[in-house]
Protein backbone atom coordinates (compact mmCIF):
# COMPACT_ATOMS: atom_id res chain seq x y z
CA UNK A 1 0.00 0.00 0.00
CA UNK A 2 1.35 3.32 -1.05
CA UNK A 3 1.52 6.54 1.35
CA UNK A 4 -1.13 8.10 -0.31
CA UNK A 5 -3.58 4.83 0.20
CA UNK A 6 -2.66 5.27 3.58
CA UNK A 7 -3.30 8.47 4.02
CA UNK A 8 -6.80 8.35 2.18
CA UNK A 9 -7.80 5.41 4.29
CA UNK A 10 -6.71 7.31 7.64
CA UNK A 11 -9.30 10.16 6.40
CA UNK A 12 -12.00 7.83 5.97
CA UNK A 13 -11.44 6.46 9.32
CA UNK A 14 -14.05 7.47 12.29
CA UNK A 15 -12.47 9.81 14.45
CA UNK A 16 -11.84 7.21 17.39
CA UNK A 17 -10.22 4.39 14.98
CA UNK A 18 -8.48 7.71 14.15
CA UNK A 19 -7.27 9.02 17.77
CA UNK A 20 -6.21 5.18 17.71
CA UNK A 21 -4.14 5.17 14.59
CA UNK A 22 -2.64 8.48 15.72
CA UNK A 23 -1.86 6.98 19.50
CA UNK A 24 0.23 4.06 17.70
CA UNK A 25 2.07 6.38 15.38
CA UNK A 26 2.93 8.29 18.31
CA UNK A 27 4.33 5.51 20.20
CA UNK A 28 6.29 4.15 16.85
CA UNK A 29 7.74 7.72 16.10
CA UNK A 30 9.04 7.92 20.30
CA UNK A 31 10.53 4.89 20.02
CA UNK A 32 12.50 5.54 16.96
CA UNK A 33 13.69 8.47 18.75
CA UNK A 34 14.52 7.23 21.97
CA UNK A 35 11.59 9.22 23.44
CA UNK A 36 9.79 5.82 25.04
CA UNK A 37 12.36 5.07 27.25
CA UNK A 38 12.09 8.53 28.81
CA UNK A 39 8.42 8.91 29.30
CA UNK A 40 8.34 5.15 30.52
CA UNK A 41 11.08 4.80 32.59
CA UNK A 42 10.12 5.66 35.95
CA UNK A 43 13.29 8.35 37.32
CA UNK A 44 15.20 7.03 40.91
CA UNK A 45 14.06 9.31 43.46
CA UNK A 46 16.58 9.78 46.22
CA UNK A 47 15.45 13.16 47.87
CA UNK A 48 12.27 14.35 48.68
CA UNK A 49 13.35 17.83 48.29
CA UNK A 50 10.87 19.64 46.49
CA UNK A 51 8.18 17.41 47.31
CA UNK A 52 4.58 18.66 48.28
CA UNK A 53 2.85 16.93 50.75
CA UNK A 54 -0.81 15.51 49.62
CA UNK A 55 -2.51 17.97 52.23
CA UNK A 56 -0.56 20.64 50.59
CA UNK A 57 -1.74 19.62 47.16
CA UNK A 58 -5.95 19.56 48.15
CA UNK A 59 -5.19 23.13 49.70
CA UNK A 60 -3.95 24.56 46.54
CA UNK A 61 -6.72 22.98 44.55
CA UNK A 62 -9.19 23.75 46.84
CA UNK A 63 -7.99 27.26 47.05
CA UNK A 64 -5.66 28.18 43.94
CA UNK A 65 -3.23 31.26 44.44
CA UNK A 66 -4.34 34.53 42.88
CA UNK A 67 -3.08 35.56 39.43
């Protein structure tokens, strides 16, 4: 199949099959570039520096900060 069939067949797709077809292009094109590996590789914590604590969190969206 040529890359204009494929493109023309994507089009006629419905727009989930679509979101779909996009998802796994997605995933091909960050594994090509060594993107996967990033945003799937959970990063070694060994500080908590910088951490907010959970109570913390429900305060500030409870109550967001002014702009």
């Amino acid at each position: 199949m040529s890359l204009a069939e494929l493109k023309n067949e994507s089009a006629a797709l419905r727009a989930d099959e679509q979101r779909e077809l996009a998802a796994f292009l997605t995933v091909i094109r960050m594994k090509q570039s060594g993107e996967w590996d990033d945003a799937t590789t959970i990063p070694e914590v060994t500080t908590r520096e910088g951490w907010v604590s959970l109570n913390d969190a429900k305060i500030v969206a409870i109550r967001p900060a002014d702009r």
